[in-house]
PDB file of N, CA and C in Angstrom:
ATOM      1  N   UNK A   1      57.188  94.030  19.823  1.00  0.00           N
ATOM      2  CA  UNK A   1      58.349  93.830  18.972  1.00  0.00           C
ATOM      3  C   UNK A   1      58.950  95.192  18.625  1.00  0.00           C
ATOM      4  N   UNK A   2      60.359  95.364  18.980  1.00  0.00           N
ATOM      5  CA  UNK A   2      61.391  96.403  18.234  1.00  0.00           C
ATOM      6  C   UNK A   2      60.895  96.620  17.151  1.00  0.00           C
ATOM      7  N   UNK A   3      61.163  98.151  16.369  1.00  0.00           N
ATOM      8  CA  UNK A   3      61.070  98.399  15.180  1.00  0.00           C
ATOM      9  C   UNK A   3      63.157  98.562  14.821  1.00  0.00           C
ATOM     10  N   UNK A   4      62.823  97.310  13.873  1.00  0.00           N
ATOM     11  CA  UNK A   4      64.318  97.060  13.211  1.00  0.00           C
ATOM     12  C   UNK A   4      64.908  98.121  12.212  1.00  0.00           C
ATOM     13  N   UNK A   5      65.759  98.787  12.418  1.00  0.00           N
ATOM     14  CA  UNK A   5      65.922  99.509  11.159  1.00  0.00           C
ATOM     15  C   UNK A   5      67.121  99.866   9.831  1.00  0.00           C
ATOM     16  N   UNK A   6      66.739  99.585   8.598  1.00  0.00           N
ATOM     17  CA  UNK A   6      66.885  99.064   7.831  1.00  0.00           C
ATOM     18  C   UNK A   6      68.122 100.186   7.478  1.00  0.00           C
ATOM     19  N   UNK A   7      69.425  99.845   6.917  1.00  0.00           N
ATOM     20  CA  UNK A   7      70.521 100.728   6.274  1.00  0.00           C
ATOM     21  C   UNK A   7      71.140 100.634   5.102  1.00  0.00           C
ATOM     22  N   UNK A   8      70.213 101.518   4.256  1.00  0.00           N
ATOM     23  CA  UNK A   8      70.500 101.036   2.389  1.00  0.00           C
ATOM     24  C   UNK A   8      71.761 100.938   2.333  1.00  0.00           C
ATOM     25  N   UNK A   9      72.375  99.815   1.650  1.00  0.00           N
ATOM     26  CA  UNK A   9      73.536  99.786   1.093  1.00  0.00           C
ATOM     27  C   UNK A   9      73.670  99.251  -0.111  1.00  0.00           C
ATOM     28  N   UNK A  10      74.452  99.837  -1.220  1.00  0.00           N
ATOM     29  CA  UNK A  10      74.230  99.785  -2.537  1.00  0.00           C
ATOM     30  C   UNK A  10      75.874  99.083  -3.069  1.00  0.00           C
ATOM     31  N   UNK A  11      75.594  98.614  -4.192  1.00  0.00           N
ATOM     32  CA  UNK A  11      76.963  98.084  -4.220  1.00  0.00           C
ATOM     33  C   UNK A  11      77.315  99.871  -5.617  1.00  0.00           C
ATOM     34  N   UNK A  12      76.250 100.832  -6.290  1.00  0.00           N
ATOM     35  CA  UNK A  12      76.381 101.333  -6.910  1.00  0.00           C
ATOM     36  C   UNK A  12      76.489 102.688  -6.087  1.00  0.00           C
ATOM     37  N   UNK A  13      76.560 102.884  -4.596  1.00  0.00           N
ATOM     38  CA  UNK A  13      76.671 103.802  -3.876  1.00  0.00           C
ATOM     39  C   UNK A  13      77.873 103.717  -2.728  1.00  0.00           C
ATOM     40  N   UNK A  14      79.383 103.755  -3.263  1.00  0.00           N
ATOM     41  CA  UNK A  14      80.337 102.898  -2.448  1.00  0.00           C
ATOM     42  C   UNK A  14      80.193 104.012  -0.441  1.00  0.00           C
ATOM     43  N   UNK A  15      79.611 105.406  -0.401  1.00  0.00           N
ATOM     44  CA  UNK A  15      79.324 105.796   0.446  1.00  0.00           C
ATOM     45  C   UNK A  15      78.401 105.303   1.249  1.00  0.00           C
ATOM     46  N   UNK A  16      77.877 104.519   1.035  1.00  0.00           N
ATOM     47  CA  UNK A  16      76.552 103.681   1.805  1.00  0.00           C
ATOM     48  C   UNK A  16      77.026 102.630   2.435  1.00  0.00           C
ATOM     49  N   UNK A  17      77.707 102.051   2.310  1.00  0.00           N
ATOM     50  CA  UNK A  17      78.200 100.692   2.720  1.00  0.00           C
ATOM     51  C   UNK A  17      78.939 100.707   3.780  1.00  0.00           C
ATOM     52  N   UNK A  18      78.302  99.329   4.461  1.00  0.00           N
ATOM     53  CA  UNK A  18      78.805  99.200   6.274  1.00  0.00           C
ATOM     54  C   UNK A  18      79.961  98.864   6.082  1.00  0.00           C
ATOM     55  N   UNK A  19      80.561  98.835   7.230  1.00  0.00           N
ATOM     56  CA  UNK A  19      82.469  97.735   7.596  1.00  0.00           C
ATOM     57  C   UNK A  19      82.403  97.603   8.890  1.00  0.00           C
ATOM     58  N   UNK A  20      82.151  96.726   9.244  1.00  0.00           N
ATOM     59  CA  UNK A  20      82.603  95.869  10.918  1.00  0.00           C
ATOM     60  C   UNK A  20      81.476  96.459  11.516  1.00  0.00           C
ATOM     61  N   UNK A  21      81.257  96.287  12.879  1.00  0.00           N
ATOM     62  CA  UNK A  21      80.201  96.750  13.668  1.00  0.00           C
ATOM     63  C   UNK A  21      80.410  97.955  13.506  1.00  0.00           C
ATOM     64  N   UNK A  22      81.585  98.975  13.881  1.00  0.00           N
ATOM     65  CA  UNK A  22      81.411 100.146  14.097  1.00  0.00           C
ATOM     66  C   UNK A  22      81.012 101.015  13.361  1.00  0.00           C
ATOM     67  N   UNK A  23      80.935 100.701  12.113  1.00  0.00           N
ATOM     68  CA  UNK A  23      80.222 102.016  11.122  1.00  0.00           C
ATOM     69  C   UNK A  23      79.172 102.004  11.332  1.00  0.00           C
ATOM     70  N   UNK A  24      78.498 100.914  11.908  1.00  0.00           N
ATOM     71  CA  UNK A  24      76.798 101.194  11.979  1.00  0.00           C
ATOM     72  C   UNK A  24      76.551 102.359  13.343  1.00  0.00           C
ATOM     73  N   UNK A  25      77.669 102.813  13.841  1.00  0.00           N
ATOM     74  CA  UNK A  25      77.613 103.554  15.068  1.00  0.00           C
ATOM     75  C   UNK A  25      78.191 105.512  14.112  1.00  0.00           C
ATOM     76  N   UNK A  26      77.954 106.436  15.073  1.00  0.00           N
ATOM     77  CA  UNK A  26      78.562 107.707  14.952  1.00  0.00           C
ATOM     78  C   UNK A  26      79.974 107.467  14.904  1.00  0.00           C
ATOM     79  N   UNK A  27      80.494 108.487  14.064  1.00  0.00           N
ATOM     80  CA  UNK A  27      81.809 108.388  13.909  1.00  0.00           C
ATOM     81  C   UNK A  27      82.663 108.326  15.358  1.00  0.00           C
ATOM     82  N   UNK A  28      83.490 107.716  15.535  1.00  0.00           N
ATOM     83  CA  UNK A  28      84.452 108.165  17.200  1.00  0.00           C
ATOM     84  C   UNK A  28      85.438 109.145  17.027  1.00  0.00           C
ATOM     85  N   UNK A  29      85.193 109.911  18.024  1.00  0.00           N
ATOM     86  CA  UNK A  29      86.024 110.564  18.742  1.00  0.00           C
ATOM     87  C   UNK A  29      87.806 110.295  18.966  1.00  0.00           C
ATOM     88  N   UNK A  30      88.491 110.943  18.680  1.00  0.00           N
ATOM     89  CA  UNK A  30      89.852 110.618  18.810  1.00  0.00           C
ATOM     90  C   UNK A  30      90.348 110.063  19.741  1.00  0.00           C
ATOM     91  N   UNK A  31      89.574 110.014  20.962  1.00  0.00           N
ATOM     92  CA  UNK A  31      89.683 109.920  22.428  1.00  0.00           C
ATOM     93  C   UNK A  31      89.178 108.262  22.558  1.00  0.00           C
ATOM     94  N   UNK A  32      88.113 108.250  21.936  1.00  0.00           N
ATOM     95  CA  UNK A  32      87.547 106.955  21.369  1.00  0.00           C
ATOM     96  C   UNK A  32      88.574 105.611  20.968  1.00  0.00           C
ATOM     97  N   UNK A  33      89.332 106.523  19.844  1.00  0.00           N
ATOM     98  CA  UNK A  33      89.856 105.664  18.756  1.00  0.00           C
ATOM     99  C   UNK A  33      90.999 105.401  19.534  1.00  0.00           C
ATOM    100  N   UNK A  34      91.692 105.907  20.782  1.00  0.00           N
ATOM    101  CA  UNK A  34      92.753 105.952  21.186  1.00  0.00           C
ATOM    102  C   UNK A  34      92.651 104.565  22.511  1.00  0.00           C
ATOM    103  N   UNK A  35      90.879 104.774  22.847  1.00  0.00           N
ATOM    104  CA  UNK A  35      90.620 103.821  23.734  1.00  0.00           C
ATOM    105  C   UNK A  35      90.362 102.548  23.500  1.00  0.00           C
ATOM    106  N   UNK A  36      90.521 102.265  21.858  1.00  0.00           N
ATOM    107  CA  UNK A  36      89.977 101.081  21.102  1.00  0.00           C
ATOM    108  C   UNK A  36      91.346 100.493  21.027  1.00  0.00           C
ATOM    109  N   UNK A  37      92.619 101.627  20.666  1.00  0.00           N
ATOM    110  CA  UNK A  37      93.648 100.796  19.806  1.00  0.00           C
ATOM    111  C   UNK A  37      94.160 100.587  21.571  1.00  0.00           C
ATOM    112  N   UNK A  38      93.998 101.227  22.595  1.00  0.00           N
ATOM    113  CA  UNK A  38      94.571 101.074  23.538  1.00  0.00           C
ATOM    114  C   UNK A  38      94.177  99.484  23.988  1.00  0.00           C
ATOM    115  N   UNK A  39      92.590  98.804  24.029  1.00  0.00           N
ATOM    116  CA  UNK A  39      92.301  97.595  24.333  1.00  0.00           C
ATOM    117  C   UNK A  39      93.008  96.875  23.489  1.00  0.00           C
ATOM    118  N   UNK A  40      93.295  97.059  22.293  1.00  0.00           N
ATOM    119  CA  UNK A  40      94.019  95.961  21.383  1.00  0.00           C
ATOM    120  C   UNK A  40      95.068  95.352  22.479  1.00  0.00           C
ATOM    121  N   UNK A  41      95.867  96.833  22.467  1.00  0.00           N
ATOM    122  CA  UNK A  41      97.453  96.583  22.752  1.00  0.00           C
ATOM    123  C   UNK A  41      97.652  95.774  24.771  1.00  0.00           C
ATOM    124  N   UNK A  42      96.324  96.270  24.792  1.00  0.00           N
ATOM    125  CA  UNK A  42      95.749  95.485  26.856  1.00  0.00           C
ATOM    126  C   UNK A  42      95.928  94.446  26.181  1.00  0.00           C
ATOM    127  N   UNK A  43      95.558  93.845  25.432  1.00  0.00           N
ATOM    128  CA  UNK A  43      95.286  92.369  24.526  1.00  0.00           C
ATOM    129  C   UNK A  43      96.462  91.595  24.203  1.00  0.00           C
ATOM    130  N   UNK A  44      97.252  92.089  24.205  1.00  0.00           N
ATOM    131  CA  UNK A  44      98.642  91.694  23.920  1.00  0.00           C
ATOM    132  C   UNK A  44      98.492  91.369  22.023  1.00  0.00           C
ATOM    133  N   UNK A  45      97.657  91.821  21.506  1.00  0.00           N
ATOM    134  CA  UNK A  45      97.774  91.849  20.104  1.00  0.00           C
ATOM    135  C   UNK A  45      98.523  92.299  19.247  1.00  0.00           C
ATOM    136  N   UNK A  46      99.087  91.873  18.289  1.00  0.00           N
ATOM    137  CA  UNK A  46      99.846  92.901  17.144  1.00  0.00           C
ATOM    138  C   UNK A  46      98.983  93.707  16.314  1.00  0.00           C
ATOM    139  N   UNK A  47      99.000  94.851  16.211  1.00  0.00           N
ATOM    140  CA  UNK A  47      98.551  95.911  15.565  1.00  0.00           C
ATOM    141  C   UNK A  47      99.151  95.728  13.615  1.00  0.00           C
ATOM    142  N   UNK A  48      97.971  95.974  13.310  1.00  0.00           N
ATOM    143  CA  UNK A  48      98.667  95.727  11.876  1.00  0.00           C
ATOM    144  C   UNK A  48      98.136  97.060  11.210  1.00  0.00           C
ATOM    145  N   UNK A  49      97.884  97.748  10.461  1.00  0.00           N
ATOM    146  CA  UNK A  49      97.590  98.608   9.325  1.00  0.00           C
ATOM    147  C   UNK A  49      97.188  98.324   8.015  1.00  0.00           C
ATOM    148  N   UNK A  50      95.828  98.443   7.424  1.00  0.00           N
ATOM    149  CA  UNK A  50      95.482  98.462   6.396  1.00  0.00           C
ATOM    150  C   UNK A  50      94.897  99.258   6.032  1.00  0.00           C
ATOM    151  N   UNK A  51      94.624  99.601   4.041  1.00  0.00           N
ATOM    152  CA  UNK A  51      94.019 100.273   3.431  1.00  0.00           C
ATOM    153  C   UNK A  51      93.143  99.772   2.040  1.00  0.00           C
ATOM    154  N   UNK A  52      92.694 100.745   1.644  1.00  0.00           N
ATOM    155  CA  UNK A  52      92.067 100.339   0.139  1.00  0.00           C
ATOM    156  C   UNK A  52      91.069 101.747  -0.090  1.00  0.00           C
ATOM    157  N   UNK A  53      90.779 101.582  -1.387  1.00  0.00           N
ATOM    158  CA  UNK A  53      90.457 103.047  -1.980  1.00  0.00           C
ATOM    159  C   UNK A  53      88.640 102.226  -1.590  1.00  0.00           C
ATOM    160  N   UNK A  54      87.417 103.241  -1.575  1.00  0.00           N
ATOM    161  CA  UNK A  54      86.130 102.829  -0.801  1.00  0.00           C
ATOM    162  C   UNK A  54      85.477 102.009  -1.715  1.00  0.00           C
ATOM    163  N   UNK A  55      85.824 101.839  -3.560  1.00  0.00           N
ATOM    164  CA  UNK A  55      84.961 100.945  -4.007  1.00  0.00           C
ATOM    165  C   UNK A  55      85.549  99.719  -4.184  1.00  0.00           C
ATOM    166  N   UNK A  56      86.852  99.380  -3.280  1.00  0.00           N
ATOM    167  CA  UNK A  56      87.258  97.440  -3.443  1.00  0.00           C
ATOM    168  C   UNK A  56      86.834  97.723  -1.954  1.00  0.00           C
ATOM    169  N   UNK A  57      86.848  98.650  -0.569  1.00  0.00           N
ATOM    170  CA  UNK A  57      86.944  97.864   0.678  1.00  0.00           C
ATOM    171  C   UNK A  57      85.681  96.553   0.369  1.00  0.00           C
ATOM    172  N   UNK A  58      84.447  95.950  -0.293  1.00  0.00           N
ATOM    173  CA  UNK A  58      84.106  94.900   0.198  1.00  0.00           C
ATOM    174  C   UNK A  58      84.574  93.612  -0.145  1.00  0.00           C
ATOM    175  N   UNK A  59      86.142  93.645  -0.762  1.00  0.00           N
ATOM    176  CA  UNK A  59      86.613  92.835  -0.994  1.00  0.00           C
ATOM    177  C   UNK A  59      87.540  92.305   0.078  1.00  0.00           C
ATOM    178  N   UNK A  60      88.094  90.915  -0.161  1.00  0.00           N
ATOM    179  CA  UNK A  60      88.514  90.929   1.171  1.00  0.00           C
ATOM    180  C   UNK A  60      90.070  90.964   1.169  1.00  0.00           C
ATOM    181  N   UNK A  61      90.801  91.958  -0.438  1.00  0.00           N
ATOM    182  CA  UNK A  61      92.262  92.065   0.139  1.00  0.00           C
ATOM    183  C   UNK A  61      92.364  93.657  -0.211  1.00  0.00           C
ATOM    184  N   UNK A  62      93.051  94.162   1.061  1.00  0.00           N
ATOM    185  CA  UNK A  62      93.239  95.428   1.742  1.00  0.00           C
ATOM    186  C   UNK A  62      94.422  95.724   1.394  1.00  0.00           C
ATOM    187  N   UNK A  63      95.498  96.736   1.122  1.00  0.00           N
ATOM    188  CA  UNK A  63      96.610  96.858   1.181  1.00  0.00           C
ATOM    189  C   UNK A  63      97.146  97.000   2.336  1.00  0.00           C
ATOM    190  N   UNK A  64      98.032  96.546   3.464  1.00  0.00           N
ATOM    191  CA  UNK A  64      98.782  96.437   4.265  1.00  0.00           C
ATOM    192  C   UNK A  64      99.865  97.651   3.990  1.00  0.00           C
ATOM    193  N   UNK A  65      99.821  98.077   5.232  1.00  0.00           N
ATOM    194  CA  UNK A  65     100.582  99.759   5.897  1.00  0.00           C
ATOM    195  C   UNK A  65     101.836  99.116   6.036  1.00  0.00           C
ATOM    196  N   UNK A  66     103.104  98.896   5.759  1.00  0.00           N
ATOM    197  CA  UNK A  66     104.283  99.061   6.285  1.00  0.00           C
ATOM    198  C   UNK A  66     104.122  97.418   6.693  1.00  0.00           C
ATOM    199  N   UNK A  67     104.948  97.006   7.673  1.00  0.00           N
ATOM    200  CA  UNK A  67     104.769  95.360   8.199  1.00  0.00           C
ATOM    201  C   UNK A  67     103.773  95.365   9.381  1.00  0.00           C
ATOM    202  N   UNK A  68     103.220  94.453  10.013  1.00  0.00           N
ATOM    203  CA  UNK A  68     102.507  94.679  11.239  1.00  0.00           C
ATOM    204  C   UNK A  68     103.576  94.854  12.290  1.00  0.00           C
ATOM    205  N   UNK A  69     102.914  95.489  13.339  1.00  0.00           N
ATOM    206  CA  UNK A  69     103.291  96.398  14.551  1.00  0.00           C
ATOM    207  C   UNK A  69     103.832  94.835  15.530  1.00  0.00           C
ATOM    208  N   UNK A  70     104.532  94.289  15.160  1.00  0.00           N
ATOM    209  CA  UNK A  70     105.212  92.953  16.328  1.00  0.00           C
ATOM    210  C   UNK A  70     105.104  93.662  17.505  1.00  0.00           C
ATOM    211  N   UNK A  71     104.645  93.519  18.549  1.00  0.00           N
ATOM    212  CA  UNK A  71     105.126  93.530  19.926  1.00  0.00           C
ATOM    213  C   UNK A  71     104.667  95.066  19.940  1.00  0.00           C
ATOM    214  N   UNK A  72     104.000  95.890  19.478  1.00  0.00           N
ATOM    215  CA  UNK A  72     103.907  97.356  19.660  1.00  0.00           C
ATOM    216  C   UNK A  72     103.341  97.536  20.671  1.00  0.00           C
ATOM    217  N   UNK A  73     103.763  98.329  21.783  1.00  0.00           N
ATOM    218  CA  UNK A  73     102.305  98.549  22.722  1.00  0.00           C
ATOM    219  C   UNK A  73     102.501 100.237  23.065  1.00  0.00           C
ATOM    220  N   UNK A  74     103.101 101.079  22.472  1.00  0.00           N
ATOM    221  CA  UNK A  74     102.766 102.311  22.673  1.00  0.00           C
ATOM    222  C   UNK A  74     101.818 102.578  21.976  1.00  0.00           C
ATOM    223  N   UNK A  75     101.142 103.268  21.975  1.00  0.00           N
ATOM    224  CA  UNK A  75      99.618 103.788  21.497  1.00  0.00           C
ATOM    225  C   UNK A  75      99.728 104.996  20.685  1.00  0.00           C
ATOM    226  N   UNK A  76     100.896 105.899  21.156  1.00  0.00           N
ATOM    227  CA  UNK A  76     100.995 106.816  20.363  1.00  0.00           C
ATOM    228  C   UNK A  76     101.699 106.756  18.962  1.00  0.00           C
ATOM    229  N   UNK A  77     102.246 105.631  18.841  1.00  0.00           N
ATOM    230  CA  UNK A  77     102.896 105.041  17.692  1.00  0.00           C
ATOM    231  C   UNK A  77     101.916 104.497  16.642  1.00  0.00           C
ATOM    232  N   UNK A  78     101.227 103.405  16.864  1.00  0.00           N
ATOM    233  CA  UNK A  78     100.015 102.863  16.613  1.00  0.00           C
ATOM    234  C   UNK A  78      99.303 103.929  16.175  1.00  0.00           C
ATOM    235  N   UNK A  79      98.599 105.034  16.885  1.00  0.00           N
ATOM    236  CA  UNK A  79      97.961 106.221  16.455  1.00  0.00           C
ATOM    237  C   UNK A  79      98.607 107.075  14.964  1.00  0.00           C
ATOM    238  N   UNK A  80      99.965 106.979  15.593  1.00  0.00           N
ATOM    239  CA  UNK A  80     100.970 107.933  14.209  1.00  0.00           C
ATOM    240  C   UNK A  80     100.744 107.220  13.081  1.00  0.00           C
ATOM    241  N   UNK A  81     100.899 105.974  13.211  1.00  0.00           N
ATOM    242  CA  UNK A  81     101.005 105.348  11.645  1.00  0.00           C
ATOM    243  C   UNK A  81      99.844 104.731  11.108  1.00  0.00           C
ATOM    244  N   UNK A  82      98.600 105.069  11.831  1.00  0.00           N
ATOM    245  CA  UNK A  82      97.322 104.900  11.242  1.00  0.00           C
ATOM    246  C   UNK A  82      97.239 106.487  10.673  1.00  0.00           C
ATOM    247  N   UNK A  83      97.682 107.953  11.431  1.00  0.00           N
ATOM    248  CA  UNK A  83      97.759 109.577  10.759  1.00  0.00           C
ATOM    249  C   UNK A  83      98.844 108.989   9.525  1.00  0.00           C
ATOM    250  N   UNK A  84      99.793 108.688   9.249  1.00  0.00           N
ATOM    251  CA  UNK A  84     100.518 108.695   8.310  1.00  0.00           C
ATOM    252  C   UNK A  84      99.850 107.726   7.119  1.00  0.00           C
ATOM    253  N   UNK A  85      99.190 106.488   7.836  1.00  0.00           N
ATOM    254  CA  UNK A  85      98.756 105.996   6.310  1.00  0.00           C
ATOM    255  C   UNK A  85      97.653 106.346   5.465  1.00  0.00           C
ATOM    256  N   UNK A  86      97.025 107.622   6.340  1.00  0.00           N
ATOM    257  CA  UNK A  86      95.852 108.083   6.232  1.00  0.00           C
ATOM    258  C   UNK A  86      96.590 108.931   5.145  1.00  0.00           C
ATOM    259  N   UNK A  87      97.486 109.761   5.902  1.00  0.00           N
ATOM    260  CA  UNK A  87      97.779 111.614   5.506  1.00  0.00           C
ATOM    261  C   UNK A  87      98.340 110.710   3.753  1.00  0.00           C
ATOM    262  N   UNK A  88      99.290 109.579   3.657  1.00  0.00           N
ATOM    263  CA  UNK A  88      99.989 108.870   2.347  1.00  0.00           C
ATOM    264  C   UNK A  88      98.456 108.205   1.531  1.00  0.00           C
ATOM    265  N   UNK A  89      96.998 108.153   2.088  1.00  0.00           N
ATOM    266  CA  UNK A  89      96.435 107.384   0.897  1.00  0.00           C
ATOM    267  C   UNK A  89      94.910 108.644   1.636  1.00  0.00           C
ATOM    268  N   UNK A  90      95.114 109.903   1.301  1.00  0.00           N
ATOM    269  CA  UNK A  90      93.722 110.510   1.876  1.00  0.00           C
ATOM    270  C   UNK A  90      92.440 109.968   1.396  1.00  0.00           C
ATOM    271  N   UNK A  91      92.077 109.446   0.171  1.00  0.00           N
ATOM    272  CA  UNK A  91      91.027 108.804  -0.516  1.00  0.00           C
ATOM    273  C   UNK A  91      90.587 107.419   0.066  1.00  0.00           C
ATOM    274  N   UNK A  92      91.070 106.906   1.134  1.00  0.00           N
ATOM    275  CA  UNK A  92      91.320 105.269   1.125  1.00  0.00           C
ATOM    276  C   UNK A  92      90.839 105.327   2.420  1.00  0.00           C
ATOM    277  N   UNK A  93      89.614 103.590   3.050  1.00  0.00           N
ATOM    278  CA  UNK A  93      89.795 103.822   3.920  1.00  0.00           C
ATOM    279  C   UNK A  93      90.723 102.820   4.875  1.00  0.00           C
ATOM    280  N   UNK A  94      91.036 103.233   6.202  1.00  0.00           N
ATOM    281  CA  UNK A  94      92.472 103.316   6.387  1.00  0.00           C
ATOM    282  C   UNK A  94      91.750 101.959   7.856  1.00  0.00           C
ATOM    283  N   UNK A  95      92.217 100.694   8.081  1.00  0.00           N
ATOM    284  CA  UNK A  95      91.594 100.252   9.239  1.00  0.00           C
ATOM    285  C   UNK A  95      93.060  99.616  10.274  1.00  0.00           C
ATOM    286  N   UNK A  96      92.749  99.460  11.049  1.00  0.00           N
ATOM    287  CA  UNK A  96      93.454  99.110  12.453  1.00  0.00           C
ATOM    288  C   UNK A  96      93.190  97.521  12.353  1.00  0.00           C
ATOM    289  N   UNK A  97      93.806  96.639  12.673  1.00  0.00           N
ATOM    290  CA  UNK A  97      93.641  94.806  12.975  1.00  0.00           C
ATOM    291  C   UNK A  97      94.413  94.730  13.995  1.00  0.00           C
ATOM    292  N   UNK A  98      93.706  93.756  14.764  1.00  0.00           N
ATOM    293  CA  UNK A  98      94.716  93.375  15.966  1.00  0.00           C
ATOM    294  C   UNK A  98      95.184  91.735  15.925  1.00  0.00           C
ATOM    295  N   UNK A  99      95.860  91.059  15.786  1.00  0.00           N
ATOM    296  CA  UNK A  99      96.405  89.588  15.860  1.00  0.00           C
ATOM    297  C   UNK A  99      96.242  89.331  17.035  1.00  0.00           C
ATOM    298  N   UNK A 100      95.274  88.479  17.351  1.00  0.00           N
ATOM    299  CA  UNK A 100      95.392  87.376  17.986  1.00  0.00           C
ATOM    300  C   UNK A 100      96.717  85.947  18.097  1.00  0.00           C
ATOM    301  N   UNK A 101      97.875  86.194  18.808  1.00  0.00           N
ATOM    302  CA  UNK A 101      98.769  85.410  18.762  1.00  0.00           C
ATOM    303  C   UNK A 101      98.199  83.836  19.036  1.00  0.00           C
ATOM    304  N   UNK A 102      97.431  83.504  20.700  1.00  0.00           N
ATOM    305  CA  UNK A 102      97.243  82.288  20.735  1.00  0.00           C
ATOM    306  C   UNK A 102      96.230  81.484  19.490  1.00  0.00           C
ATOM    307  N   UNK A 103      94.810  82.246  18.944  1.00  0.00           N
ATOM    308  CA  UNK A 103      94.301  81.838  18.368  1.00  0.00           C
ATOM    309  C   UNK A 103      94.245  82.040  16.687  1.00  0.00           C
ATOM    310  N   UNK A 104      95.386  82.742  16.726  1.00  0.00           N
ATOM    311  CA  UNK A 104      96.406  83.210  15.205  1.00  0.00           C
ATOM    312  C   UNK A 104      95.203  83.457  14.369  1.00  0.00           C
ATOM    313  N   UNK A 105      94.657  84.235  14.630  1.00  0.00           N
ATOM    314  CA  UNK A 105      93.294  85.177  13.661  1.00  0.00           C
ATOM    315  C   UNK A 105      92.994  86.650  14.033  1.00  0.00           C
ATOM    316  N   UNK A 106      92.703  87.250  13.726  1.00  0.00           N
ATOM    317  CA  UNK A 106      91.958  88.436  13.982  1.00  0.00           C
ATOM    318  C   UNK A 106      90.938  88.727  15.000  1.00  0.00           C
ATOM    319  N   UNK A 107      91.452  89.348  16.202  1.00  0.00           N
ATOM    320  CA  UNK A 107      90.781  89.630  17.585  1.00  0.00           C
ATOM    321  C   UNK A 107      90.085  90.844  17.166  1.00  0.00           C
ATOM    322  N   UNK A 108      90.505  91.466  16.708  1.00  0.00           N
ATOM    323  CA  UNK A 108      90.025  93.022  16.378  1.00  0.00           C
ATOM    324  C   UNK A 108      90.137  93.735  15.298  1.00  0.00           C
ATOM    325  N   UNK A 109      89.235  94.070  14.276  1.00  0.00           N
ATOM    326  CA  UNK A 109      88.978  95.257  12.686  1.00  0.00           C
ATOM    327  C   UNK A 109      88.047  96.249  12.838  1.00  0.00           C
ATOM    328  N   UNK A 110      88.641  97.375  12.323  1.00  0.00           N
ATOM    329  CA  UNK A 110      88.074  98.511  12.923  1.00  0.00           C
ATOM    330  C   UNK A 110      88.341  99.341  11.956  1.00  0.00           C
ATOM    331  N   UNK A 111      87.793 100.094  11.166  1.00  0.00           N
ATOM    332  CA  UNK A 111      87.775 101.159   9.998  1.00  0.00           C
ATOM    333  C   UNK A 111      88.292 102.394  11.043  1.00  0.00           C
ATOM    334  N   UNK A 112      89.287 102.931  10.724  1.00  0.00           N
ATOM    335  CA  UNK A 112      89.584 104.180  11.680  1.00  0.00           C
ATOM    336  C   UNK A 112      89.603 105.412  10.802  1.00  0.00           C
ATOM    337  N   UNK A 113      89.679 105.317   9.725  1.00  0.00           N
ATOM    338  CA  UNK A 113      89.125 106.242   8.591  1.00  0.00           C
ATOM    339  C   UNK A 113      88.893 106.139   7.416  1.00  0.00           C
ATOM    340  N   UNK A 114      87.847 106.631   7.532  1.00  0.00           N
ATOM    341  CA  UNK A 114      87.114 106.607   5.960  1.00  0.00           C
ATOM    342  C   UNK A 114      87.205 107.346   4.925  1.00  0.00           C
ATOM    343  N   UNK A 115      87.154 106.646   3.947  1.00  0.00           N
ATOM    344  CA  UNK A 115      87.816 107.507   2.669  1.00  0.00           C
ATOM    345  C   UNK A 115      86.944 107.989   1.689  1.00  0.00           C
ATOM    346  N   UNK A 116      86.697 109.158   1.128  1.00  0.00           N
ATOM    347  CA  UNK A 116      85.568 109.803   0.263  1.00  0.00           C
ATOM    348  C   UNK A 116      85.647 108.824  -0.926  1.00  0.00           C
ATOM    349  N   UNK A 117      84.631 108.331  -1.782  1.00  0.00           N
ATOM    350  CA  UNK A 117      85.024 107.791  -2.892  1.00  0.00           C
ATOM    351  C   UNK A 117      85.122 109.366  -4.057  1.00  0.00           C
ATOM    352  N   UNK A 118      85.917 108.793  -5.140  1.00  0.00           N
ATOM    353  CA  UNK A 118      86.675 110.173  -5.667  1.00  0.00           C
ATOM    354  C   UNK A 118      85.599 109.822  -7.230  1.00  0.00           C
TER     355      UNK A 118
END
């Protein structure tokens, strides 16, 4: 048997706490993050933008970046306005969603930056 291993998370330590699969991984690479939002947009998904300061993210309402990205599929756009909602809320962390049109839910959430709690 695997040795399972265990990742304190505190509700009194808002730096400890997971979000989506990927935090349980090393931070990504820009190159990374560019290859993630790039599968969204292969996906034919709408890109949306959200935020929240690190001690509500385990709640489940986020503030929304601007409107979602309808029909976006440049990447470098997508990229800019995840840097801009970052550079407008530096404390907050900042995540990427992708819409699923046929099955009208969420194909893809992804923390793309994380925010120091202050």
């Amino acid at each position: 048997m695997s040795i399972i291993q265990d990742y304190p998370s505190r509700l009194s330590d808002p730096a400890s706490r997971k979000m989506e699969t990927f935090s349980y991984l090393p931070e990504m690479t820009k190159d990374q993050i560019r290859k993630q939002v790039q599968w969204v947009v292969d996906h034919g998904w709408n890109p949306a933008i959200e935020h929240t300061e690190p001690e509500n993210a385990g709640g489940y309402y986020w503030y929304m970046w601007k409107l979602p990205m309808f029909g976006e599929t440049d990447v470098d756009a997508i990229l800019a306005e995840l840097d801009e909602c970052h550079a407008a809320n530096p404390g907050h962390h900042v995540r990427l969603i992708g819409y699923d049109n046929f099955t009208q839910s969420q194909g893809a959430n992804m923390v793309v930056y994380r925010g120091q709690p202050v």
